[in-house]
Protein backbone atom coordinates (compact mmCIF):
# COMPACT_ATOMS: atom_id res chain seq x y z
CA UNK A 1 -8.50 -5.14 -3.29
CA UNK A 2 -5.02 -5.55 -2.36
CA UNK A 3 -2.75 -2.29 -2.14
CA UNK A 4 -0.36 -3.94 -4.62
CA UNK A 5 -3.40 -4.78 -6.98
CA UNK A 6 -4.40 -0.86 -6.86
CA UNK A 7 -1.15 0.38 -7.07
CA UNK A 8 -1.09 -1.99 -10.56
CA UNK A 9 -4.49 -1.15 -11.99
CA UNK A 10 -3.67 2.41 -11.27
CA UNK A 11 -0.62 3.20 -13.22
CA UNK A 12 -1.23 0.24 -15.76
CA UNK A 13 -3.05 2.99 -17.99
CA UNK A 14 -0.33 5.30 -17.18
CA UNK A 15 2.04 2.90 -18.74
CA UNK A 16 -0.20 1.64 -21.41
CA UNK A 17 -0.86 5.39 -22.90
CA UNK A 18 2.81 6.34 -22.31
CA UNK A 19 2.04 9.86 -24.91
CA UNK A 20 -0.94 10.65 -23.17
CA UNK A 21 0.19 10.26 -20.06
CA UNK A 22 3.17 12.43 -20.72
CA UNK A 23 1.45 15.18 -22.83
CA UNK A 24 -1.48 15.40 -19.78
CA UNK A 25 1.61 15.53 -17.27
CA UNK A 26 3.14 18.43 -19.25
CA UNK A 27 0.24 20.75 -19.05
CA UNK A 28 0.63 20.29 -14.81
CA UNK A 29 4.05 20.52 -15.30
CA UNK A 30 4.16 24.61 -17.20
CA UNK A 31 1.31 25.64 -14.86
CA UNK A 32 3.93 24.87 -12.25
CA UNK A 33 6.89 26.21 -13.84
CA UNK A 34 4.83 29.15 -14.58
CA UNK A 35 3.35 29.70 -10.93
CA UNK A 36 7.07 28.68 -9.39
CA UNK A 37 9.08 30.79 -11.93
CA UNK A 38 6.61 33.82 -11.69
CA UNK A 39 6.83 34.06 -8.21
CA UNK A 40 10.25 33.96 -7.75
CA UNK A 41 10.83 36.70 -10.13
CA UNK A 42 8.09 38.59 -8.55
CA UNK A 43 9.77 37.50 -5.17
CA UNK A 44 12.89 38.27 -6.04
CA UNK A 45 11.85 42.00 -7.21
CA UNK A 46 10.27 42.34 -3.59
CA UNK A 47 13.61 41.52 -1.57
CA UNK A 48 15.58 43.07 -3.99
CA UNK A 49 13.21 46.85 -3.71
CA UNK A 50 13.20 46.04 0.28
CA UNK A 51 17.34 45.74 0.34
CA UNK A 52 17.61 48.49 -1.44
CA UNK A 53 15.76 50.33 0.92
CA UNK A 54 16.90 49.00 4.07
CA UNK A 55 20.83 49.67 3.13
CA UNK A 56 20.81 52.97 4.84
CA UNK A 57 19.18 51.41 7.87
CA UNK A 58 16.23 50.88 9.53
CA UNK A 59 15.84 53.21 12.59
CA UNK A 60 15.65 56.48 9.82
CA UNK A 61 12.55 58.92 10.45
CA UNK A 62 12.19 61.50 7.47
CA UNK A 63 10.94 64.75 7.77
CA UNK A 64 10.19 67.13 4.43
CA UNK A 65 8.48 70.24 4.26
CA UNK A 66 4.56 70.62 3.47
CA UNK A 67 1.89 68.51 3.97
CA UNK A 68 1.31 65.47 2.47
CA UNK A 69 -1.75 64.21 4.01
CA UNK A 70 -5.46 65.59 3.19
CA UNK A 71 -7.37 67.56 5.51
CA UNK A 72 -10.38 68.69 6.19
CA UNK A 73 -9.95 72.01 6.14
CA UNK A 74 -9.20 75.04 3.08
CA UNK A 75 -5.97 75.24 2.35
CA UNK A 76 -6.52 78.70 1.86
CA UNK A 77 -6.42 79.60 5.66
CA UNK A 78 -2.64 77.99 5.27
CA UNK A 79 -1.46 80.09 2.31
CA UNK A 80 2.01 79.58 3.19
CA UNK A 81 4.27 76.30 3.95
CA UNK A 82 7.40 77.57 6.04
CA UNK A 83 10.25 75.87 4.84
CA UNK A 84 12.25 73.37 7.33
CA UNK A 85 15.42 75.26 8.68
CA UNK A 86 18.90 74.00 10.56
CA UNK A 87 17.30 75.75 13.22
CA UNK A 88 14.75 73.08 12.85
CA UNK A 89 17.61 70.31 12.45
CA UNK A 90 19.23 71.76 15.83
CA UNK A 91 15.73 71.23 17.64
CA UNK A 92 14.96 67.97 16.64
CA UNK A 93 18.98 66.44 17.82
CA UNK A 94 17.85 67.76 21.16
CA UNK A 95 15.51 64.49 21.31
CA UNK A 96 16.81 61.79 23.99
CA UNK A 97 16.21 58.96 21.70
CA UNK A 98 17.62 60.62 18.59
CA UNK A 99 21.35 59.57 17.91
CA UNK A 100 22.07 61.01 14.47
CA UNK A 101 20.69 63.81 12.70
CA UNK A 102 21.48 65.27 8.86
CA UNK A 103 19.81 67.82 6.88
CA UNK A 104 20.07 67.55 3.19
CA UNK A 105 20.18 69.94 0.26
CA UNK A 106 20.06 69.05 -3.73
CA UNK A 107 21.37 70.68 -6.82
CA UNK A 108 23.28 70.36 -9.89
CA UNK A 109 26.21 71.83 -10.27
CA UNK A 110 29.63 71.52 -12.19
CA UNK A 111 32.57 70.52 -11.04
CA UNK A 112 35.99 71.20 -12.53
CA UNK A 113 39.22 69.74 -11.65
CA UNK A 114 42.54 70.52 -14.34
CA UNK A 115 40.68 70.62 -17.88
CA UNK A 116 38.54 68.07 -16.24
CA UNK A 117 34.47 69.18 -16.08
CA UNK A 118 31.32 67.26 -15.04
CA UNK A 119 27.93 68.13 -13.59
CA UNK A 120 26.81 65.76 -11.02
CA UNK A 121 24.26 65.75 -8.11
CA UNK A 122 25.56 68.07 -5.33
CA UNK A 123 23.91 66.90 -1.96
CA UNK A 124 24.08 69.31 1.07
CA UNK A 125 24.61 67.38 4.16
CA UNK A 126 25.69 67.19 7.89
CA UNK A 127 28.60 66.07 9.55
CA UNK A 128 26.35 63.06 10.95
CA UNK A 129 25.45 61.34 7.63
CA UNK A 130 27.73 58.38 7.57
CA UNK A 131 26.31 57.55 10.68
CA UNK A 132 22.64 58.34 9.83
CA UNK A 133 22.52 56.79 6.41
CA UNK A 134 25.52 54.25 6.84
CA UNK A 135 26.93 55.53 3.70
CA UNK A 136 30.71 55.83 4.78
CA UNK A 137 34.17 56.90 3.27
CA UNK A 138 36.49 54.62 1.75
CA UNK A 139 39.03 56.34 2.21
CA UNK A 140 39.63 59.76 3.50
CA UNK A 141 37.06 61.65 6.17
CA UNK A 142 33.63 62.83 5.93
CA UNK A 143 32.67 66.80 6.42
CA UNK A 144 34.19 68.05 9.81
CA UNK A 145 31.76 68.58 12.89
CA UNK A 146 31.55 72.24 11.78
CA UNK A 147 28.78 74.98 12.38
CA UNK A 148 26.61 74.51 8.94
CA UNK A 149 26.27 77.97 8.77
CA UNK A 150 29.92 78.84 8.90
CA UNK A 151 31.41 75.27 7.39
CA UNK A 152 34.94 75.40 5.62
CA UNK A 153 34.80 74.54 1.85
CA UNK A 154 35.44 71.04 2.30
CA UNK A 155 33.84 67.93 -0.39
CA UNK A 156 33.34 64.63 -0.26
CA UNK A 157 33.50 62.81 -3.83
CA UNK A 158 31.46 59.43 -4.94
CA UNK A 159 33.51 56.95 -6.01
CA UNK A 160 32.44 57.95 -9.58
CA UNK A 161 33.04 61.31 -9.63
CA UNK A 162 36.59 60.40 -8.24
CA UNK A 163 37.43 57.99 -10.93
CA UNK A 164 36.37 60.26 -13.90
CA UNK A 165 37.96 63.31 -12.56
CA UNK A 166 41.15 62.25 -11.28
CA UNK A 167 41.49 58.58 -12.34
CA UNK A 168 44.13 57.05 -10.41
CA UNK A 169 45.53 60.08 -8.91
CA UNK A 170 45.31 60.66 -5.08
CA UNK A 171 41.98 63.46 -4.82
CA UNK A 172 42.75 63.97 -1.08
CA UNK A 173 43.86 67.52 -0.69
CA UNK A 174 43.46 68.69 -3.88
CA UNK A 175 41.41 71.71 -4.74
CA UNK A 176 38.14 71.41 -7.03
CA UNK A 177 35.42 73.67 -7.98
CA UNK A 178 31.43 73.09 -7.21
CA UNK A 179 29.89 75.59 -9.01
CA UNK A 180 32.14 77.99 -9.40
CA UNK A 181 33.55 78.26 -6.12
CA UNK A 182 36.88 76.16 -4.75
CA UNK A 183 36.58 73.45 -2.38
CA UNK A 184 39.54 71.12 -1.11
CA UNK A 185 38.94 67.61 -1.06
CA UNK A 186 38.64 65.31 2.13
CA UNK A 187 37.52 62.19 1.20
CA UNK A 188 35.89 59.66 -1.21
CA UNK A 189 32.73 57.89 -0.26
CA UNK A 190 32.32 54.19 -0.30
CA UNK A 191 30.73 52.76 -3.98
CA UNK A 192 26.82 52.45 -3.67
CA UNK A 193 25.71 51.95 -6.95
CA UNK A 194 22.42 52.74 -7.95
CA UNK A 195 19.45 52.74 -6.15
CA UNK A 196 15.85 52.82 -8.21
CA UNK A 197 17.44 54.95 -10.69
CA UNK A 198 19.60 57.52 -8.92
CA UNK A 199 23.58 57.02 -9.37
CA UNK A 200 24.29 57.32 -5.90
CA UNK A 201 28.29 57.41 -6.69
CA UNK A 202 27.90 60.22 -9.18
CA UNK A 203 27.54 62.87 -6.50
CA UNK A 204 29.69 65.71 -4.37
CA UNK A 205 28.88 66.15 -0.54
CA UNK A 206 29.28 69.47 1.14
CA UNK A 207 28.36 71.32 3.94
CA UNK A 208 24.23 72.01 3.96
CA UNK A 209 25.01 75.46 4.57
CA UNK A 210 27.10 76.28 1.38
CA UNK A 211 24.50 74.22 -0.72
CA UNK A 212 21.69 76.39 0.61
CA UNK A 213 23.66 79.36 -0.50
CA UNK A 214 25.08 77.33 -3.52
CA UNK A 215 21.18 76.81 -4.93
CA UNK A 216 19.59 80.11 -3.36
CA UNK A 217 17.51 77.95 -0.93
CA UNK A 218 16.07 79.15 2.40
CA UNK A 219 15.31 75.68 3.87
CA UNK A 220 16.71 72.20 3.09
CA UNK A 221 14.44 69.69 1.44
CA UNK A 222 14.50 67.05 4.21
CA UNK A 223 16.34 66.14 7.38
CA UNK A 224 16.71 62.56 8.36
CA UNK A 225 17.27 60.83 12.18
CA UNK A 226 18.68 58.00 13.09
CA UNK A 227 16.95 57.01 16.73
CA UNK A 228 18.20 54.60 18.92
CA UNK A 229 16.83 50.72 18.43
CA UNK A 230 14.92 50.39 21.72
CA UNK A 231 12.90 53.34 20.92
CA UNK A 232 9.85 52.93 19.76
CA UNK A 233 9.15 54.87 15.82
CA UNK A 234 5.85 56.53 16.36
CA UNK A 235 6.67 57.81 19.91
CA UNK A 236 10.11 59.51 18.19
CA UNK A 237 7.64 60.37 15.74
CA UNK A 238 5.57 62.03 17.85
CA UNK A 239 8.25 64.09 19.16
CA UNK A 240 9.41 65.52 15.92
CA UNK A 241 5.52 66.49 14.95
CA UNK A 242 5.63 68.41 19.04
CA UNK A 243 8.43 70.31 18.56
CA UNK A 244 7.89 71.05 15.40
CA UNK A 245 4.49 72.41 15.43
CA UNK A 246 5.49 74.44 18.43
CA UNK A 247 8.04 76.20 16.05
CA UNK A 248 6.18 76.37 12.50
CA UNK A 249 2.51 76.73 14.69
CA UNK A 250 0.83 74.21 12.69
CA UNK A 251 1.91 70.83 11.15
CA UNK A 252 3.09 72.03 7.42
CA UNK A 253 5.51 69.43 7.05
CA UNK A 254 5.28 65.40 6.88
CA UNK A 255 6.99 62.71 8.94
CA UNK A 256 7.93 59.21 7.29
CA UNK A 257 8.98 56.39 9.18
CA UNK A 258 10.91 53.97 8.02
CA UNK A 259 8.06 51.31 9.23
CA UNK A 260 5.70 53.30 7.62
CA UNK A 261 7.59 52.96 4.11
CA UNK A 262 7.88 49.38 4.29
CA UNK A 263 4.94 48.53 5.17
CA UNK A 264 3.18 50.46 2.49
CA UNK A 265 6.05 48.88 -0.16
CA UNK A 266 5.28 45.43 0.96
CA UNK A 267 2.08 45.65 0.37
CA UNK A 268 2.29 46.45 -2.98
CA UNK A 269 5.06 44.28 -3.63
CA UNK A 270 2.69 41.00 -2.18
CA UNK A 271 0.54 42.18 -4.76
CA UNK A 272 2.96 42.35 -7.44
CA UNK A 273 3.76 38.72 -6.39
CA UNK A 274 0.25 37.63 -6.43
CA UNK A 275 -0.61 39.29 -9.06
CA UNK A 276 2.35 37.38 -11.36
CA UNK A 277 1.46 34.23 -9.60
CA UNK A 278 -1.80 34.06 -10.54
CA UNK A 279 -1.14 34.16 -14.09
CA UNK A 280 1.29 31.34 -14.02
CA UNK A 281 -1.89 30.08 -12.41
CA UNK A 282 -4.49 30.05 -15.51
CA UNK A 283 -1.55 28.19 -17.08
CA UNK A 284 -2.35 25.39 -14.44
CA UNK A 285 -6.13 25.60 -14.79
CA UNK A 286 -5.42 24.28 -18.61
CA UNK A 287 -2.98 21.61 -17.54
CA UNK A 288 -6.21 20.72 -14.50
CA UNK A 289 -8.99 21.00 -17.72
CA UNK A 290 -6.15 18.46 -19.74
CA UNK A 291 -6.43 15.62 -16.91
CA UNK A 292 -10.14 15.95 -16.71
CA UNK A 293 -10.28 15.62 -20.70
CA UNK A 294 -7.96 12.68 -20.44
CA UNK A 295 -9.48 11.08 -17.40
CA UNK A 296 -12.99 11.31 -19.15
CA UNK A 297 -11.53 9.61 -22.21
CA UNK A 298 -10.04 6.51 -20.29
CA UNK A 299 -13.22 5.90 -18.49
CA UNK A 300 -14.98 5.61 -22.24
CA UNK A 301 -11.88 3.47 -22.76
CA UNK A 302 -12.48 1.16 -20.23
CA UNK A 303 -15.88 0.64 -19.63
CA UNK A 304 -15.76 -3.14 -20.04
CA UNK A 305 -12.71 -3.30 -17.55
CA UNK A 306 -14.62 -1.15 -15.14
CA UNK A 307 -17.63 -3.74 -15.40
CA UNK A 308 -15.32 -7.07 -14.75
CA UNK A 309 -14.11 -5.45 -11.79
CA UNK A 310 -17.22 -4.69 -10.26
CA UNK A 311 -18.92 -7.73 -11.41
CA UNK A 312 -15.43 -9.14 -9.59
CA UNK A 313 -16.62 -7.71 -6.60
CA UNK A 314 -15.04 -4.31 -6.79
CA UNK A 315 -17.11 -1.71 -4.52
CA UNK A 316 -17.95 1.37 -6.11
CA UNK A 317 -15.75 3.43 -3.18
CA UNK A 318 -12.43 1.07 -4.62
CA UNK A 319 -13.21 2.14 -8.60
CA UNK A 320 -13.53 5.93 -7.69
CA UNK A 321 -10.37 5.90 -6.08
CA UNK A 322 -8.47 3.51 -8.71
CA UNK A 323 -9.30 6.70 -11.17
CA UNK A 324 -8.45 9.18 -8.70
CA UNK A 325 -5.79 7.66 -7.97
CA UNK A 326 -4.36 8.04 -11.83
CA UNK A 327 -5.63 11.80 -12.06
CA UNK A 328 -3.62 12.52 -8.86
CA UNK A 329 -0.40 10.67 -10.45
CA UNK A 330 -0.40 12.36 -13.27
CA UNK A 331 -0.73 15.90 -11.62
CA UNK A 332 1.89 14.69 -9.00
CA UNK A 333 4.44 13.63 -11.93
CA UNK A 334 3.59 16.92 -13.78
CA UNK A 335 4.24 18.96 -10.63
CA UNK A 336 7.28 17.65 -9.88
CA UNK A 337 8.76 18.42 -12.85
CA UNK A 338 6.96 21.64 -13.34
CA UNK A 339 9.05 22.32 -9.94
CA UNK A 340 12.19 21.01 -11.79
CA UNK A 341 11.28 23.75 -14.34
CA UNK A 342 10.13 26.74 -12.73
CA UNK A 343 13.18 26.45 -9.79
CA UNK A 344 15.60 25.74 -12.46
CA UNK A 345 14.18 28.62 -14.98
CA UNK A 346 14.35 30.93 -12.24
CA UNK A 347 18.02 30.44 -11.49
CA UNK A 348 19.38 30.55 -15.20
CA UNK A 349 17.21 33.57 -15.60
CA UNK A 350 19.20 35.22 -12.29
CA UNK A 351 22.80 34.08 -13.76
CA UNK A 352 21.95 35.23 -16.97
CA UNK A 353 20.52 38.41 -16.02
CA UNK A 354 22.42 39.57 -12.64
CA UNK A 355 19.76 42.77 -12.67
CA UNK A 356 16.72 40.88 -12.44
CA UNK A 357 16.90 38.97 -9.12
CA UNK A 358 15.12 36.03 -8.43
CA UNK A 359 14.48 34.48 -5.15
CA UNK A 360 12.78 30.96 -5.06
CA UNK A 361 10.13 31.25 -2.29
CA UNK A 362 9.66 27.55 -1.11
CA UNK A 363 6.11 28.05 0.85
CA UNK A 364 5.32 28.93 -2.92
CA UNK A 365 6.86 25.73 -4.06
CA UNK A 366 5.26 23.61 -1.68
CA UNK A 367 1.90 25.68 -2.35
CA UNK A 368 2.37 24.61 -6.26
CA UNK A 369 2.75 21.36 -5.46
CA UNK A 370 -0.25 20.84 -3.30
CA UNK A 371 -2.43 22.43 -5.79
CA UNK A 372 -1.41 20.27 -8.62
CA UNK A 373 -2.08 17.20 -6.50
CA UNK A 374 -5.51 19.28 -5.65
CA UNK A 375 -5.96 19.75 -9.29
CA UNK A 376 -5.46 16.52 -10.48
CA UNK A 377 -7.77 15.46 -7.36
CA UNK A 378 -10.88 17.58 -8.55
CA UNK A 379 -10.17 17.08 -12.30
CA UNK A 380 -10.56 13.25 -11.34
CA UNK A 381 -13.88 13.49 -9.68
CA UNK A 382 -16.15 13.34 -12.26
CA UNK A 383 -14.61 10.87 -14.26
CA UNK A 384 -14.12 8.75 -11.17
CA UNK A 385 -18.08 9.17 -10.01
CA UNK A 386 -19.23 8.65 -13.68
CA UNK A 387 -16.95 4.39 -13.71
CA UNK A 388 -18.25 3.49 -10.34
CA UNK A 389 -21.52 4.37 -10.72
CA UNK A 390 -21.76 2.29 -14.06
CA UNK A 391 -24.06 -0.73 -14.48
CA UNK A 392 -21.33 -4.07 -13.78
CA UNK A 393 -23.93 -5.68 -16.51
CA UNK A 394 -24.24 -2.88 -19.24
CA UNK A 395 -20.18 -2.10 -18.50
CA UNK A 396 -19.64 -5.89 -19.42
CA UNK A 397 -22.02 -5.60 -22.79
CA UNK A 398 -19.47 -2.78 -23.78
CA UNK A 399 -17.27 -5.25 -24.88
């Protein structure tokens, strides 16, 4: 049989059934869309977590007080958890590779400027934040390189704080109070937005050491380095767990790298993906069931067709493939326009809503696309094995 001659058979039925055709195409098509817009929502939810995660760097170890971890042993014969220190802080930036280091300290407090009041997140931190967490001024300074435990009464405002507490007016210099006590203001702090729920521009920065005294605290609640990029994490890591357990006499705090945290994010966040995939996925198991249903129904069709062409000399191989060849048409127009769909859906969805991001992964498209061909291939197969192994002469009687 000619290629042109299969090429003609094949889509002839295509053409002939034009509402079929289009109605078995349309199933392929919202499997795809679903499978193509799914995944780019789930996609997008994965770089968008991962960003927001990454913003303050990459090269960030995390170290908070008590143990995390399970042991093996009674946590009776640890009754205690000694709480991390600045002596702590000043032990660890003694660490060649370590470049940065800030402890932090969290309250709420209120703070009063004029007849102006509002109670925001007061962080404690060190002079070495900016650089640590790239979180920088706009416009002003950041805390002086001060003794923590003797700081001046210096604050640093988020840009939120600024705007509802002095508006338009010029904060730097002027003299606010954090809980009851006056501090003079230095700078405002670059906007950040927010980040999985905390308002990271509704906040105050001052010295660690006046927010330990501000909130009664005897330790700060983490301290975060920044280590150089040629070092490697877990040998930095290791470091931090040395010293420390050579101070505290047994490991009673936990150490987080930034590796760590991603990894164990991405992880879940594949899943997420797969997870949504797969259900855009059943969706293309129906449009798969809706060829074989169709396919099934055009062989009943054309059982006398299917016996002149093998009593023409058609070989069994060429009528399997000339019904192959229309299941794997119709999945391939289907999937194409279920691409159409899905990559179009996903980017309206993103312009419409700017806070859920989308992001169209395209080894997903192409994975879509080769399964619907794949679908329509295996949905074919026993339609296709049932007209070429049909009697030429009881196929002809048909008619």
């Amino acid at each position: 049989m000619r290629s042109r001659d299969f090429i003609r058979l094949s889509t002839s039925a295509i053409i002939a059934h034009r509402m079929r055709s289009f109605l078995t195409a349309l199933g392929i098509a919202v499997g795809i869309g679903a499978v193509v817009l799914l995944t780019s929502v789930g996609e997008g939810i994965h770089k968008f977590v991962l960003d927001e995660f990454t913003q303050f760097g990459t090269n960030i170890i995390a170290v908070n007080p008590g143990k995390t971890e399970t042991m093996g042993v009674s946590g009776a014969i640890f009754n205690t958890t000694r709480p991390l220190t600045l002596d702590d802080a000043d032990a660890l930036a003694r660490i060649p590779q370590v470049r940065g280091i800030t402890s932090f300290v969290q309250g709420n407090a209120d703070v009063e400027y004029g007849k102006f009041s509002r109670r925001v997140t007061v962080y404690g931190a060190g002079w070495q934040m900016p650089e640590v967490l790239q979180f920088r001024p706009a416009f002003g300074r950041f805390l002086p390189e001060d003794d923590p435990r003797t700081a001046r009464a210096f604050a640093v405002l988020g840009s939120k704080v600024r705007n509802e507490l002095f508006g338009s007016e010029n904060p730097l210099g002027e003299l606010i109070r954090i809980g009851g006590e006056r501090y003079r203001v230095i700078g405002v702090m670059e906007s950040k937005g927010q980040m999985l729920g905390f308002d990271l521009d509704d906040t105050v920065f001052i010295p660690t050491g006046r927010a330990m005294a501000m909130f009664d605290k005897d330790g700060v609640v983490e301290i975060d380095l920044l280590y150089s990029a040629e070092a490697s994490s877990a040998e930095v890591a290791a470091q931090i767990k040395r010293i420390l357990m050579a101070r505290h006499g047994f490991e009673d705090f936990t150490v987080t790298t930034q590796d760590d945290m991603l990894e164990v994010l991405s992880s879940i966040l594949d899943i997420l993906t797969l997870a949504v995939g797969a259900l855009g996925g059943i969706s293309l198991l129906v449009g798969g069931v809706g060829i074989l249903t169709i396919m099934i129904i055009s062989v009943n069709e054309r059982t006398g067709e299917i016996g002149l062409l093998r009593a023409l000399g058609a070989s069994r191989a060429q009528v399997l493939s000339l019904f192959m060849g229309e299941a794997v048409v119709l999945a391939s127009i289907g999937g194409f326009a279920g691409l159409v769909i899905g990559a179009g859906g996903a980017w309206l969805l993103g312009a419409t809503i700017p806070a859920l991001p989308t992001h169209t992964p395209w080894i997903y498209v192409l994975f879509a696309e080769l399964l619907a061909a794949a679908v329509g291939l295996l949905a074919g197969v026993i339609p296709a094995r049932r007209a070429a192994n049909l009697d030429p002469i009881e196929a002809l009687r048909s008619e």
